[in-house]
Each structure stands twice: as C-alpha cells, then as structure tokens.
N, C-alpha and C. Protein backbone atom coordinates (compact mmCIF):
# COMPACT_ATOMS: atom_id res chain seq x y z
N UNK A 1 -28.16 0.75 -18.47
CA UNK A 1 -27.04 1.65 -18.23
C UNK A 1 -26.17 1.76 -19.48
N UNK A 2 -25.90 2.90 -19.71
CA UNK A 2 -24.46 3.14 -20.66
C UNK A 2 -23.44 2.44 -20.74
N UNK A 3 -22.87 2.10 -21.27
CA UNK A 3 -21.68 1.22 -21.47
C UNK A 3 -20.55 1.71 -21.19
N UNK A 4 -20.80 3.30 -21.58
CA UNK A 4 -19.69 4.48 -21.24
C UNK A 4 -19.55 4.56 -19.56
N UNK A 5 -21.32 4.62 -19.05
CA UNK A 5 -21.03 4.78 -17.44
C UNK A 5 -20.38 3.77 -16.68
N UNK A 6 -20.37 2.51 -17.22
CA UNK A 6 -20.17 1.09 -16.10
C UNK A 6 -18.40 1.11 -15.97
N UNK A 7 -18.15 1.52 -14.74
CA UNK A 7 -16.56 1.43 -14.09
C UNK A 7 -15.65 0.65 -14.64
N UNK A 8 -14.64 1.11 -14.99
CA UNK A 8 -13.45 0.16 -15.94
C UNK A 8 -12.90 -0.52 -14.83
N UNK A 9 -12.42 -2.04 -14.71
CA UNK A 9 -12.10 -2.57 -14.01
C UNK A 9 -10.57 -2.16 -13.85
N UNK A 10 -10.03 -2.05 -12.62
CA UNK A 10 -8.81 -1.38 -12.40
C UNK A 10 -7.98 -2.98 -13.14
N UNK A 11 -6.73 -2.72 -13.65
CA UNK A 11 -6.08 -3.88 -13.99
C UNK A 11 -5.04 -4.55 -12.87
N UNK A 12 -5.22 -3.90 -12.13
CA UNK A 12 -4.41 -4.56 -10.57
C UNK A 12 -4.86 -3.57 -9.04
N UNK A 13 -4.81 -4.64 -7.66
CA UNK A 13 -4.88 -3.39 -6.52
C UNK A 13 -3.85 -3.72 -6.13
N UNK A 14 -3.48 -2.10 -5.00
CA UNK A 14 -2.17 -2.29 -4.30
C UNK A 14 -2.49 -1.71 -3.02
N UNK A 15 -2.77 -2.48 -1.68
CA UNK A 15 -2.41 -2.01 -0.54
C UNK A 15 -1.61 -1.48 -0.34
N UNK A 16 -1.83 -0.32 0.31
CA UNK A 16 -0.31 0.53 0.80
C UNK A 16 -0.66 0.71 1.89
N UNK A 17 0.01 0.65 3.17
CA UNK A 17 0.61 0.78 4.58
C UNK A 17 1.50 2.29 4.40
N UNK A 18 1.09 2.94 4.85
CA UNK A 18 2.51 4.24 5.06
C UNK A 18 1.84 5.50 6.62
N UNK A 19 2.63 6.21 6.13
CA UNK A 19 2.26 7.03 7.87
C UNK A 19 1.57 8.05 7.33
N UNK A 20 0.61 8.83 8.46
CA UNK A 20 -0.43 9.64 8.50
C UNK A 20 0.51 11.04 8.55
N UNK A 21 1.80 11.08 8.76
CA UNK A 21 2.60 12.02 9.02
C UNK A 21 3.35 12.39 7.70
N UNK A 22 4.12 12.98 7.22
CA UNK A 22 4.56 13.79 5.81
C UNK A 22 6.29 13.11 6.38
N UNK A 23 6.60 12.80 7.50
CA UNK A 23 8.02 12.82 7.63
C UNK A 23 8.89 14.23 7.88
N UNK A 24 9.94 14.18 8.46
CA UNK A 24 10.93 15.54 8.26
C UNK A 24 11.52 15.44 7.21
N UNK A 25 11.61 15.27 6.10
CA UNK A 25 12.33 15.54 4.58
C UNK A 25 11.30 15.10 3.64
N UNK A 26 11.77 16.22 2.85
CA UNK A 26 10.64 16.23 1.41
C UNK A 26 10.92 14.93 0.84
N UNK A 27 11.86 14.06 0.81
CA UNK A 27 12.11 12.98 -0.32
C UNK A 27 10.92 12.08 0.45
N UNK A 28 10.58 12.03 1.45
CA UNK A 28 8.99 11.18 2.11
C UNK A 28 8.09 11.72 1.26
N UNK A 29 7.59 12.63 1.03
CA UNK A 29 6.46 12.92 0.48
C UNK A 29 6.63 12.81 -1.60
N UNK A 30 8.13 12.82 -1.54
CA UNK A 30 8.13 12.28 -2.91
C UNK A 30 7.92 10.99 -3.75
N UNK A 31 8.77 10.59 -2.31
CA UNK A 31 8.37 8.74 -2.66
C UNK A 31 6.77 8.39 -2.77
N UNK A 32 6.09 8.99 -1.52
CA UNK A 32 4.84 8.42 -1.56
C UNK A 32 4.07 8.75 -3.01
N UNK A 33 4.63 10.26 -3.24
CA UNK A 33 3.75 10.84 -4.86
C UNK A 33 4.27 9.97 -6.10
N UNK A 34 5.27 9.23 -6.18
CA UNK A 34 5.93 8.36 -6.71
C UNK A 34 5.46 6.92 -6.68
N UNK A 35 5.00 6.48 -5.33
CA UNK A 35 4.02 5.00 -5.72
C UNK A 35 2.96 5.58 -6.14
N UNK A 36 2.25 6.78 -5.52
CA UNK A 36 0.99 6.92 -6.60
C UNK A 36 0.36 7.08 -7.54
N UNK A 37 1.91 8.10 -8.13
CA UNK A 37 1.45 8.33 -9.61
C UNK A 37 1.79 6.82 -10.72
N UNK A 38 2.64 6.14 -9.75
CA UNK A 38 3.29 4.74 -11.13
C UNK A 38 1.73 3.95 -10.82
N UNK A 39 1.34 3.63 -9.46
CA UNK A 39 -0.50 2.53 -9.73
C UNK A 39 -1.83 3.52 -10.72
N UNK A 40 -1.23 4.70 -10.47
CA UNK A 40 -2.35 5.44 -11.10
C UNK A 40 -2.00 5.25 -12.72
N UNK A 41 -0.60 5.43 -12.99
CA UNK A 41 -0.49 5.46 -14.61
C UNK A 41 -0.44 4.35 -15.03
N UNK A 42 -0.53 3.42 -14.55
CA UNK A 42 -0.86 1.99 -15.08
C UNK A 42 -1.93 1.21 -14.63
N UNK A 43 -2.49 2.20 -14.94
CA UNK A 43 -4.23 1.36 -14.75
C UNK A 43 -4.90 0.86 -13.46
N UNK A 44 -4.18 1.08 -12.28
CA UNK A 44 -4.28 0.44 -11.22
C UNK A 44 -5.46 1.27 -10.10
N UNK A 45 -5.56 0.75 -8.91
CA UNK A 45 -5.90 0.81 -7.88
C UNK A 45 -5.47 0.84 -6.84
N UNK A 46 -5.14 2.06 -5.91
CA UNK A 46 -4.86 2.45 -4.32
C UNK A 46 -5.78 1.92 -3.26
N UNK A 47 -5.60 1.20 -2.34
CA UNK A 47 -6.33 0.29 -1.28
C UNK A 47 -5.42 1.09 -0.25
N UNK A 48 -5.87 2.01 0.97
CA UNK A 48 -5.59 2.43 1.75
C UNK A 48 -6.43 3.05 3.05
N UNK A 49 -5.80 3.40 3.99
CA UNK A 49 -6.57 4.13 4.93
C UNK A 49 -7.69 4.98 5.16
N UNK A 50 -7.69 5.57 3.97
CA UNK A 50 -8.46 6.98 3.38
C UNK A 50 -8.30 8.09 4.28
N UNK A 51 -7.20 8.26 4.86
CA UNK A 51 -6.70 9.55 5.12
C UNK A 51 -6.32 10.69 4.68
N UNK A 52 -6.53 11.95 4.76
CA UNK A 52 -5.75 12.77 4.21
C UNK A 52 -4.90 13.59 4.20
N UNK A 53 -4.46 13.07 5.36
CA UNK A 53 -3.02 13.54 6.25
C UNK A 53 -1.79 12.92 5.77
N UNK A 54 -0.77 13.78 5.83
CA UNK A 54 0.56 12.73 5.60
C UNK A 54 0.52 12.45 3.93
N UNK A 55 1.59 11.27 4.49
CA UNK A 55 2.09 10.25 3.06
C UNK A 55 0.68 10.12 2.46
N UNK A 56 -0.38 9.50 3.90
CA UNK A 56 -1.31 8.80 3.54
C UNK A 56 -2.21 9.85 2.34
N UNK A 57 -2.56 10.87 2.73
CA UNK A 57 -2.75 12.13 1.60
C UNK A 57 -2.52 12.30 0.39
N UNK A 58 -0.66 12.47 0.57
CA UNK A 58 0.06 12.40 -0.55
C UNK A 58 -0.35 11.20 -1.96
N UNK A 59 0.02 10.07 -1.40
CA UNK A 59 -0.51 8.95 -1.92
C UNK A 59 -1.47 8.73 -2.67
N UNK A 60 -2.61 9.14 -1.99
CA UNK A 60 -4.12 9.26 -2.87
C UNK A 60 -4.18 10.24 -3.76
N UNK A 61 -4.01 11.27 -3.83
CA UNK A 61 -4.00 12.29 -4.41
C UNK A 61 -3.51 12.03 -5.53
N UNK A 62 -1.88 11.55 -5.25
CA UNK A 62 -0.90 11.41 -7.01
C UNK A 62 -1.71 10.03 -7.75
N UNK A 63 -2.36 9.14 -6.74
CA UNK A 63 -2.90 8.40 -7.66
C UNK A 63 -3.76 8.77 -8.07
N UNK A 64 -5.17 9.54 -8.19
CA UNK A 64 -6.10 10.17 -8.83
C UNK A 64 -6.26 11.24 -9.26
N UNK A 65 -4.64 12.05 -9.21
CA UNK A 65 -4.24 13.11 -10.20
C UNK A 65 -3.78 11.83 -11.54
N UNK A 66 -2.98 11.04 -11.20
CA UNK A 66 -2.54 10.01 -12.46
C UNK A 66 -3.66 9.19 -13.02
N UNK A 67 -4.64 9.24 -12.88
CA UNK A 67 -6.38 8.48 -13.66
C UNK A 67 -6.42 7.80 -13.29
N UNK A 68 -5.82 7.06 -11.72
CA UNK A 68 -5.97 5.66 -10.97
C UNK A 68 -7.13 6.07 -10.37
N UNK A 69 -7.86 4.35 -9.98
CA UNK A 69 -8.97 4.63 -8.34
C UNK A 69 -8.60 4.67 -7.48
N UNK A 70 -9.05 5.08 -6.43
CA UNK A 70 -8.33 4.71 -4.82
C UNK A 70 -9.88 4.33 -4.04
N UNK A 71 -9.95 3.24 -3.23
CA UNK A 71 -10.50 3.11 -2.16
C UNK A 71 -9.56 3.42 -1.20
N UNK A 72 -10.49 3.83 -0.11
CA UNK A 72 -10.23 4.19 1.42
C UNK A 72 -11.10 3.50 2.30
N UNK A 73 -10.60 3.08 3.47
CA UNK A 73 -11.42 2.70 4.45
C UNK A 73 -10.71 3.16 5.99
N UNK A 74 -11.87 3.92 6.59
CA UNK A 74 -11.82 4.41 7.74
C UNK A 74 -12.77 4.22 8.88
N UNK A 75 -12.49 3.70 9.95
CA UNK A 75 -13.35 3.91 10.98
C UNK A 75 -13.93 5.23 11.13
N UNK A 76 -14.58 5.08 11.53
CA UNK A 76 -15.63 6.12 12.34
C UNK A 76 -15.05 7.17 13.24
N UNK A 77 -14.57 6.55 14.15
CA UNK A 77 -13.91 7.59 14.92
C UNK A 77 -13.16 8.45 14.34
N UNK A 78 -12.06 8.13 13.25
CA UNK A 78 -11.15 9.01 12.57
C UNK A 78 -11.97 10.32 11.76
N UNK A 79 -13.20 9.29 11.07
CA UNK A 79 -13.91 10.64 10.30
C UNK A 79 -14.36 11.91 10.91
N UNK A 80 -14.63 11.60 12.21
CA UNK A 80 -15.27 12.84 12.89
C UNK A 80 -14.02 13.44 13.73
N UNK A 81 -12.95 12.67 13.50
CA UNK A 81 -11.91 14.02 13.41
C UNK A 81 -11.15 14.64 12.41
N UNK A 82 -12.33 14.09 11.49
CA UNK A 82 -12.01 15.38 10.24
C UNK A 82 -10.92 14.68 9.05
N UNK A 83 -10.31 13.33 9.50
CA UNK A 83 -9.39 12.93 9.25
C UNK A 83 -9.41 12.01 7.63
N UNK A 84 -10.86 11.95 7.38
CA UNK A 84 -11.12 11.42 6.19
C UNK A 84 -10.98 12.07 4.66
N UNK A 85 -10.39 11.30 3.70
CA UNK A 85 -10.15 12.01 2.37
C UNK A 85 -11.70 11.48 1.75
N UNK A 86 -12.23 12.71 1.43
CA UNK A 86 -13.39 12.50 1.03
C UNK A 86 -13.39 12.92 -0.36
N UNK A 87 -12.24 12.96 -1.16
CA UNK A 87 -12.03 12.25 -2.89
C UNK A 87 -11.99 11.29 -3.37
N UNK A 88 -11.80 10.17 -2.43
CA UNK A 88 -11.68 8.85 -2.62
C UNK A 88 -12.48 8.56 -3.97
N UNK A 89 -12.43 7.44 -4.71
CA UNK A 89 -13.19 6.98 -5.62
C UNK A 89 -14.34 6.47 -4.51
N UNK A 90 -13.69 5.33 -3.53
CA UNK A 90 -14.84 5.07 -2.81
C UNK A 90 -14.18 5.20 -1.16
N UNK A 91 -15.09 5.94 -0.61
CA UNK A 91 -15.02 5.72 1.16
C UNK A 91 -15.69 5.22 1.75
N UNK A 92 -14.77 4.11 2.50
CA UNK A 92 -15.76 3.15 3.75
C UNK A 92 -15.54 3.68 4.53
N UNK A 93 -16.89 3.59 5.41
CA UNK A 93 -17.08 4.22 6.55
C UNK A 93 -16.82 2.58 7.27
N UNK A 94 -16.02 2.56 8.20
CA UNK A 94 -16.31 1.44 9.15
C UNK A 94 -16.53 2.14 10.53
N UNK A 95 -16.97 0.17 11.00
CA UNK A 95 -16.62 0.54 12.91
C UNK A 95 -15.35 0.77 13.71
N UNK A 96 -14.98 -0.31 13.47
CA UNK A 96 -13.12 -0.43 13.88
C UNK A 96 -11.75 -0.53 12.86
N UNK A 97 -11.20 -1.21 13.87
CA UNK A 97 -9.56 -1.28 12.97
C UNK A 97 -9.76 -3.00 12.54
N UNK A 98 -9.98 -3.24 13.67
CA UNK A 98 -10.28 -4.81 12.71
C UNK A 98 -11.50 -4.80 11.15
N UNK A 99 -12.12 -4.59 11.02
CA UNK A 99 -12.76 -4.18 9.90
C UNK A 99 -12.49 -3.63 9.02
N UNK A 100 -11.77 -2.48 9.14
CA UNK A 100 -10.81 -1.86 7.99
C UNK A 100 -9.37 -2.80 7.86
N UNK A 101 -8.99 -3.31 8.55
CA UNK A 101 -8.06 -3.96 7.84
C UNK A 101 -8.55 -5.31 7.01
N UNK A 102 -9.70 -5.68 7.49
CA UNK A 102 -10.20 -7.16 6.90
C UNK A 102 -10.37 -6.37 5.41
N UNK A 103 -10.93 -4.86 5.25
CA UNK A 103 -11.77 -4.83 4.12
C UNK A 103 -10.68 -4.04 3.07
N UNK A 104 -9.68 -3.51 3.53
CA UNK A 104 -8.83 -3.77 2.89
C UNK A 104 -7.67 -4.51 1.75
N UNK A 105 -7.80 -5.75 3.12
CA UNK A 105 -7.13 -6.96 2.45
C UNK A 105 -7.99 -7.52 1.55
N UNK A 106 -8.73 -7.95 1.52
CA UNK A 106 -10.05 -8.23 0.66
C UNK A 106 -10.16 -7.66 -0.53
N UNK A 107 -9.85 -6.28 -0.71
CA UNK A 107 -9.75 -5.45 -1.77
C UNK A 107 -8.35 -5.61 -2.66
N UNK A 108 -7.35 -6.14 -1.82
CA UNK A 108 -5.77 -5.90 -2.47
C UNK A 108 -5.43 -7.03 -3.08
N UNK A 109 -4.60 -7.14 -4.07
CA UNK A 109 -3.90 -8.19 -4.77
C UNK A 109 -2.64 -8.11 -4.25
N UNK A 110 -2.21 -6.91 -3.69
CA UNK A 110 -0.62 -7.36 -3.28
C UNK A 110 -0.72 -5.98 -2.11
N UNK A 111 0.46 -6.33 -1.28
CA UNK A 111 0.28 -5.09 -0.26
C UNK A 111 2.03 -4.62 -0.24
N UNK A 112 1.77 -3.13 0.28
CA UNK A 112 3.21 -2.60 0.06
C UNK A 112 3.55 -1.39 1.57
N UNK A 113 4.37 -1.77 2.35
CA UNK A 113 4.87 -0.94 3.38
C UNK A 113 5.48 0.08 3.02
N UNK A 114 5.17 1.40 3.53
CA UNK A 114 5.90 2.11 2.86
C UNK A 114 6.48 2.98 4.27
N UNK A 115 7.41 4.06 4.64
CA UNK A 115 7.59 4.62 6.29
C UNK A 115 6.33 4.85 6.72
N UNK A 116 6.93 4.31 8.00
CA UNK A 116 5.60 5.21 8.84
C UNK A 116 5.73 4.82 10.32
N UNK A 117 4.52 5.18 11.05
CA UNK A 117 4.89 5.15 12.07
C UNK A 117 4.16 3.60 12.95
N UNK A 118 3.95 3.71 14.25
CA UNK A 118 3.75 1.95 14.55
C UNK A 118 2.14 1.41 13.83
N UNK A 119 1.32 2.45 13.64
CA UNK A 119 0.07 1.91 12.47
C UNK A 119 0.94 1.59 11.24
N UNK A 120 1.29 1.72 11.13
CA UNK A 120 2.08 1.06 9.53
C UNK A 120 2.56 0.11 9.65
N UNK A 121 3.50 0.01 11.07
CA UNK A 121 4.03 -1.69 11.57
C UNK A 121 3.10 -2.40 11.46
N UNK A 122 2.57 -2.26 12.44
CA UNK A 122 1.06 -2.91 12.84
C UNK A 122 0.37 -3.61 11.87
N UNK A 123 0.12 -2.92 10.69
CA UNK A 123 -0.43 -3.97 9.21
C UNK A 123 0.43 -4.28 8.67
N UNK A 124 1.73 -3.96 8.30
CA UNK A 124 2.71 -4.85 7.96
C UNK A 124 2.93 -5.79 8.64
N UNK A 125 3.27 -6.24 10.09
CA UNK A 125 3.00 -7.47 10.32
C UNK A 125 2.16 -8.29 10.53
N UNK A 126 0.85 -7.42 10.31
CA UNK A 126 -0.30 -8.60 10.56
C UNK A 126 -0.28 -9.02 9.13
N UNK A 127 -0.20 -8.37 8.00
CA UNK A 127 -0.03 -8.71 6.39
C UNK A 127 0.57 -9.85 6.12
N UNK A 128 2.38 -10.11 6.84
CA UNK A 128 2.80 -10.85 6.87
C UNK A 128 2.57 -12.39 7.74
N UNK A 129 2.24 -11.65 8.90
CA UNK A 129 1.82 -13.23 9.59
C UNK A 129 0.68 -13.80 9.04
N UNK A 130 -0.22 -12.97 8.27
CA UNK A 130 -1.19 -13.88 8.08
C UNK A 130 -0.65 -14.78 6.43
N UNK A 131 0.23 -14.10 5.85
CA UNK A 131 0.72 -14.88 4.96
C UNK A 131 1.36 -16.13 5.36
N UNK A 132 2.36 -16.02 6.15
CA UNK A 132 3.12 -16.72 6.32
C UNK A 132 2.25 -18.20 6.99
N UNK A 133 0.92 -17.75 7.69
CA UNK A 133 -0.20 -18.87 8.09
C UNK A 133 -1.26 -19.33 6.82
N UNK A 134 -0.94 -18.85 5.78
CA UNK A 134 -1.72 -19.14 4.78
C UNK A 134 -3.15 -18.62 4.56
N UNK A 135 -3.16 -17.48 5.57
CA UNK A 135 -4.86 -17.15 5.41
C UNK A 135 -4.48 -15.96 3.85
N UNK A 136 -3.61 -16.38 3.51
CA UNK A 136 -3.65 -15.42 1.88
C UNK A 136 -2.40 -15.81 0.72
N UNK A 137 -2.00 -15.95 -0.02
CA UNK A 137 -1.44 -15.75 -0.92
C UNK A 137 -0.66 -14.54 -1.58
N UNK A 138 -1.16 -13.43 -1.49
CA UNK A 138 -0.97 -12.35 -2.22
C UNK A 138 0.60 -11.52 -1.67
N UNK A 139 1.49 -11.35 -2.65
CA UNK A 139 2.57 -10.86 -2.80
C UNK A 139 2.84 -9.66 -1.62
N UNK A 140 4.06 -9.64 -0.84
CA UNK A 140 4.09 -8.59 0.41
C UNK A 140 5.24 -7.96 0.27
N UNK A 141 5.07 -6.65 0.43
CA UNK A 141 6.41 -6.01 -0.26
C UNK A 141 6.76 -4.74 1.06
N UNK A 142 8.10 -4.45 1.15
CA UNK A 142 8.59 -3.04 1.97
C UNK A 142 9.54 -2.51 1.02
N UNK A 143 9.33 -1.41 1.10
CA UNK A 143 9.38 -0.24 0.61
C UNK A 143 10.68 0.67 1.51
N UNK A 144 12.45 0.30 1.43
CA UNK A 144 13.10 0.66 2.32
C UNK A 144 13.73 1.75 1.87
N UNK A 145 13.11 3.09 1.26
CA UNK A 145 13.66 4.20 0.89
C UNK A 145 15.01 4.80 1.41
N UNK A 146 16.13 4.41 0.98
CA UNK A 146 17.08 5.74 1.87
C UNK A 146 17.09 4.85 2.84
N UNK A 147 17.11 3.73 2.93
CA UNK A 147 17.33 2.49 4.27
C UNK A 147 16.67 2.92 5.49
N UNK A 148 15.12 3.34 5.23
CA UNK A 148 14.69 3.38 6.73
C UNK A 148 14.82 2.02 7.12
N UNK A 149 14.40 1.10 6.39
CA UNK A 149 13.81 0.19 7.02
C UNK A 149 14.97 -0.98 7.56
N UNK A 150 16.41 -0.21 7.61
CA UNK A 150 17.76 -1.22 7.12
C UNK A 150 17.49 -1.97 9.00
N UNK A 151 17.12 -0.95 9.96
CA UNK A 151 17.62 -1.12 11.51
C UNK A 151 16.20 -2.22 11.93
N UNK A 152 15.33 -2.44 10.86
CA UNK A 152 13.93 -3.25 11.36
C UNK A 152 14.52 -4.23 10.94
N UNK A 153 15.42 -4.37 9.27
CA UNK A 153 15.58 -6.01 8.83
C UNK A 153 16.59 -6.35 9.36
N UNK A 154 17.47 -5.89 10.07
CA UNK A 154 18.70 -6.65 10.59
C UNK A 154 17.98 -7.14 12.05
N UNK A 155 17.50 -6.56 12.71
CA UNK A 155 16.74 -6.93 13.79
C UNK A 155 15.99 -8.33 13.14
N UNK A 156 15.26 -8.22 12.58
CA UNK A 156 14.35 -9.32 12.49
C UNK A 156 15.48 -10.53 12.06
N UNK A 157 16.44 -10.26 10.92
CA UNK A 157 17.68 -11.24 10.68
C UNK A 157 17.93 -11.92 11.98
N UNK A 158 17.92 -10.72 13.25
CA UNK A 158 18.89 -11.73 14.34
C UNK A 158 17.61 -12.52 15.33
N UNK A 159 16.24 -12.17 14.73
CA UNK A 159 15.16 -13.32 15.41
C UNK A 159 15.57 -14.59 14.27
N UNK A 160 15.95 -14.76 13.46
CA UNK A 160 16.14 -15.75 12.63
C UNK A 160 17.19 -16.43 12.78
N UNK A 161 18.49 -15.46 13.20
CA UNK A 161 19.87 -16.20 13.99
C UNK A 161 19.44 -16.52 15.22
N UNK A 162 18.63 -16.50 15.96
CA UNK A 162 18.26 -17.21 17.23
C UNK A 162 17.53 -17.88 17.35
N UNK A 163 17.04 -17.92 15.97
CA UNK A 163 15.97 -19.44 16.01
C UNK A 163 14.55 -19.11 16.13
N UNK A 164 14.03 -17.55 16.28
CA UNK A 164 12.49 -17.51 16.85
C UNK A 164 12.04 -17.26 15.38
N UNK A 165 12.46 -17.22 14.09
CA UNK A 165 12.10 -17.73 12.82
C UNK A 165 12.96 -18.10 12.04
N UNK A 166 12.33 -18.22 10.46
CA UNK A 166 13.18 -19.45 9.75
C UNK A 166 13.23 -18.67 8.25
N UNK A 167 14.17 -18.64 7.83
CA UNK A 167 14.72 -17.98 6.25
C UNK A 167 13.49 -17.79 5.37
N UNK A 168 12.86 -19.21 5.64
CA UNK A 168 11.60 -18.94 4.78
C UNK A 168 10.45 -17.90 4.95
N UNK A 169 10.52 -17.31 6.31
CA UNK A 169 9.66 -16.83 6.46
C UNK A 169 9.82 -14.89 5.71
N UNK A 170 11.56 -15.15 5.82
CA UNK A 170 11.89 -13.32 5.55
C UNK A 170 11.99 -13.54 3.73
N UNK A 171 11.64 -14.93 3.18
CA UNK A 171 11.74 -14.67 1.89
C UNK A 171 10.23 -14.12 1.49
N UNK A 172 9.51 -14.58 2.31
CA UNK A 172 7.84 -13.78 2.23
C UNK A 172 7.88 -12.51 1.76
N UNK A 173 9.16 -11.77 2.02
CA UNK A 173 8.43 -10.18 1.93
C UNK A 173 9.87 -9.97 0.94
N UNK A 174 9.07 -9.11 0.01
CA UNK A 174 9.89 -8.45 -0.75
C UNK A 174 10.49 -7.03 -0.48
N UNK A 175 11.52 -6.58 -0.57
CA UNK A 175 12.32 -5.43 -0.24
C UNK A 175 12.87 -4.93 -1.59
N UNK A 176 12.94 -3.51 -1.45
CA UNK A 176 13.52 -3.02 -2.38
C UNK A 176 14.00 -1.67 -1.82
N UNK A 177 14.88 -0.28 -2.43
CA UNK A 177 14.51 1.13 -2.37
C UNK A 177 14.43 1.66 -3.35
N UNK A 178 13.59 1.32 -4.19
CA UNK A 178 12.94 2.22 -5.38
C UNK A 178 11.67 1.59 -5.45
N UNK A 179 10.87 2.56 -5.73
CA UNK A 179 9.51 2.09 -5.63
C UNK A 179 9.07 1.64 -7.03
N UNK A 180 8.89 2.16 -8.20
CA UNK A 180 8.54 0.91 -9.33
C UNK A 180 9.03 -0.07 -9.80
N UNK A 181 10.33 -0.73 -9.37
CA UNK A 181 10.89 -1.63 -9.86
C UNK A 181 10.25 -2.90 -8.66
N UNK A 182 9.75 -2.19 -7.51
CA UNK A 182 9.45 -3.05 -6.35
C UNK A 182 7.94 -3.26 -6.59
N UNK A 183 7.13 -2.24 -7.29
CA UNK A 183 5.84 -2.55 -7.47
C UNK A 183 5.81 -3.45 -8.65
N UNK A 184 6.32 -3.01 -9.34
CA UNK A 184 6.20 -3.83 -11.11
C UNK A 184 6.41 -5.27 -10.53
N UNK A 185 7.57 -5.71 -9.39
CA UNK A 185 7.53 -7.33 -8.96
C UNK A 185 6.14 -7.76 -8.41
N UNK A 186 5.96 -6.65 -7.28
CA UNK A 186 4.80 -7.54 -6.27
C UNK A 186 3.66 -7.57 -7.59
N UNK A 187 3.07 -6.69 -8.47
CA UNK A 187 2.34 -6.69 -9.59
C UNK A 187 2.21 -8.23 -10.25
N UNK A 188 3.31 -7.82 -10.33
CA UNK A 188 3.57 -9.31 -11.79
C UNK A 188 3.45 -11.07 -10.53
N UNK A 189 4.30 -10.67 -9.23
CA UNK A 189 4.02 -12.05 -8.57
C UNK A 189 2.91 -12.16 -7.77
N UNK A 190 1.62 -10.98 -8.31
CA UNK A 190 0.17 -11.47 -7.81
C UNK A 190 -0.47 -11.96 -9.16
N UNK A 191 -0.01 -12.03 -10.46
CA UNK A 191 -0.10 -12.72 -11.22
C UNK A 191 -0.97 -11.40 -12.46
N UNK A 192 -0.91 -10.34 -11.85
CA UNK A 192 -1.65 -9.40 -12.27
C UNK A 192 -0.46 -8.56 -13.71
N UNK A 193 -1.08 -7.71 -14.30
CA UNK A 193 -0.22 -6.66 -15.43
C UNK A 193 -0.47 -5.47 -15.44
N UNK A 194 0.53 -5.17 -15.17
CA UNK A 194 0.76 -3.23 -15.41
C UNK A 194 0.91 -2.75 -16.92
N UNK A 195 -0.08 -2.36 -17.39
CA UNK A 195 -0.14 -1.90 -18.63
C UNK A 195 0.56 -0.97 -18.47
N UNK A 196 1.59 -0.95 -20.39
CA UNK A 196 2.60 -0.11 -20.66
C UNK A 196 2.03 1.39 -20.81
N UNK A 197 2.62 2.39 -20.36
CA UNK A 197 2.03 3.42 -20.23
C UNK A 197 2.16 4.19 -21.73
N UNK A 198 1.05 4.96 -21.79
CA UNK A 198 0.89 5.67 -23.27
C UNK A 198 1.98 6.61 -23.34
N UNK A 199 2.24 7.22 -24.26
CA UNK A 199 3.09 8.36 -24.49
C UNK A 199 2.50 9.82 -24.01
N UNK A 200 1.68 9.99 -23.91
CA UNK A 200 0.88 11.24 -23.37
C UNK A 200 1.13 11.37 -21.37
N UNK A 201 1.91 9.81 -21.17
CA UNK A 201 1.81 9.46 -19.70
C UNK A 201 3.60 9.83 -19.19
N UNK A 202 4.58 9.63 -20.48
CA UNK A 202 5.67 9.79 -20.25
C UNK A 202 6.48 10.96 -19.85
C-alpha cells in the first residue's frame, strides 16, 4: 500500500451526546457547527450516533467540512428509517442501543453532552455512572450553552444535599458554556493534544 493511502491517525476522539432535533433557536445549531468545526480543525475525531437529523447532522457535517473524521454508529432499526448519515468516514451498522453505545465508548477518549433530548440524557448518565464505577477513565464533559443545562445541575446539587450522592461524584463531569475552551480541557485531561491550527484554518 501507498504510504499516501494509509489513514492519518486522528490526534484525539470526542464522543458527543446531543439531540436528533435542530432545537427552536438557531444558536442550537450553531453551537453544534461550533464543536464540529473546532475537533475537525484540530486534527480530531467525531464519535457519534451517525444521524443526520438535528444537532446530530449539524455536528458531523462541520466536522468533515473542517478535514476531521467522524464515525457513526447506528442500529439497524434507525437506518431503515432513513435516519442514517451515510458521509460518515465510517458507519456502523449495529443491532441495538446497547451495542452502539459500547462501540462508541470504545472509540472515544473523552465524551461531551451537548442539548438534547432524553437519548442524550440517557448516555450522559450512563457515561457518567460508568465512570464514576471505574469501568473507564476518560474525561466527561456538559456542554451548558445559554444555561440549558442550569435546571439539571441544581437538581442533581440537591441529590447531593440529601445525601443520595457525594461532591466527588459532580466533580466527575466537567461543565462549561462555551464549547472550545470546554473541549481543549476534556482534550488535554484525556491526556491527548489539539494541534495548533494552521493559518489557512483561522
């Protein structure tokens, strides 16, 4: 084989969690074109749903308009409702949801919540509980644009004022509302580097 053909290794992955839906305000679909184009211009890799609906759409797209890869992984059922982005660098076809999320995680160095709807909960807290049990290591981040996410963390604060968890557990996840200053952390505390972007990128 060519040396030219053999795949450049992405220099970091980033799970993203976000919704299949676009949101009612354009600044949703900006943010999402905004994590994609910053993993795409720094050398990176998109680990997601492989949808092409929504954020989830949005997302892939700005990262492989920006020279990033993206894997996708989708069950079966979703594809034959048409629901699959079939630009992906690579698309898994799976069986279920348990499978796509295993093969996901597997793929990611760090994972990132971004809005969405209860599928987005749904792997954000399984992301986290399984951290917090040690079946992973890898850096966990939300993404609280415009404070969606302000009415989930005070809630969870008052499972922690009542005792059904413990400080340590909400230091697990990283928060921010800007999205590259929040990726450049989870990046750097999966031990990984975001190469400085060229001038042709600015």
């Amino acid at each position: 084989m060519n040396i030219e053909t053999i795949p450049r290794k992405p220099a970091f992955s980033v799970c993203v969690y976000c919704g299949s839906r676009p949101g009612n305000t354009p600044e949703f679909a900006a943010m999402a074109r905004q994590v994609g184009t910053w993993i795409g211009q720094h050398d990176g890799q998109l680990v997601y749903g492989g949808g092409h609906n929504g954020l989830m759409g949005i997302i892939a797209d700005a990262t492989l308009a920006a020279g990033g890869r993206v894997i996708g992984v989708i069950p079966k059922a979703l594809v034959e409702k048409e629901w699959a982005h079939t630009g992906c660098t690579e698309l898994h076809i799976v069986e279920n949801m348990h499978e796509r999320k295993r093969i996901m995680a597997e793929h990611a160095d760090a994972f990132l919540a971004l809005p969405g709807g209860i599928g987005t909960l749904e792997e954000f807290f399984e992301v986290w509980t399984w951290r917090q049990l040690g079946y992973h290591d890898k850096p966990v981040g939300l993404l609280n644009m415009n404070g969606f996410f302000d009415s989930l963390l005070v809630f969870l604060n008052s499972a922690v004022q009542a005792g059904f968890m413990n400080d340590w557990q909400m230091e697990l996840i990283r928060t921010g509302a800007d999205a590259e200053p929040l990726l450049q952390a989870l990046v750097e505390a999966a031990g990984m580097t975001a190469p400085t972007l060229r001038l042709d990128q600015i």
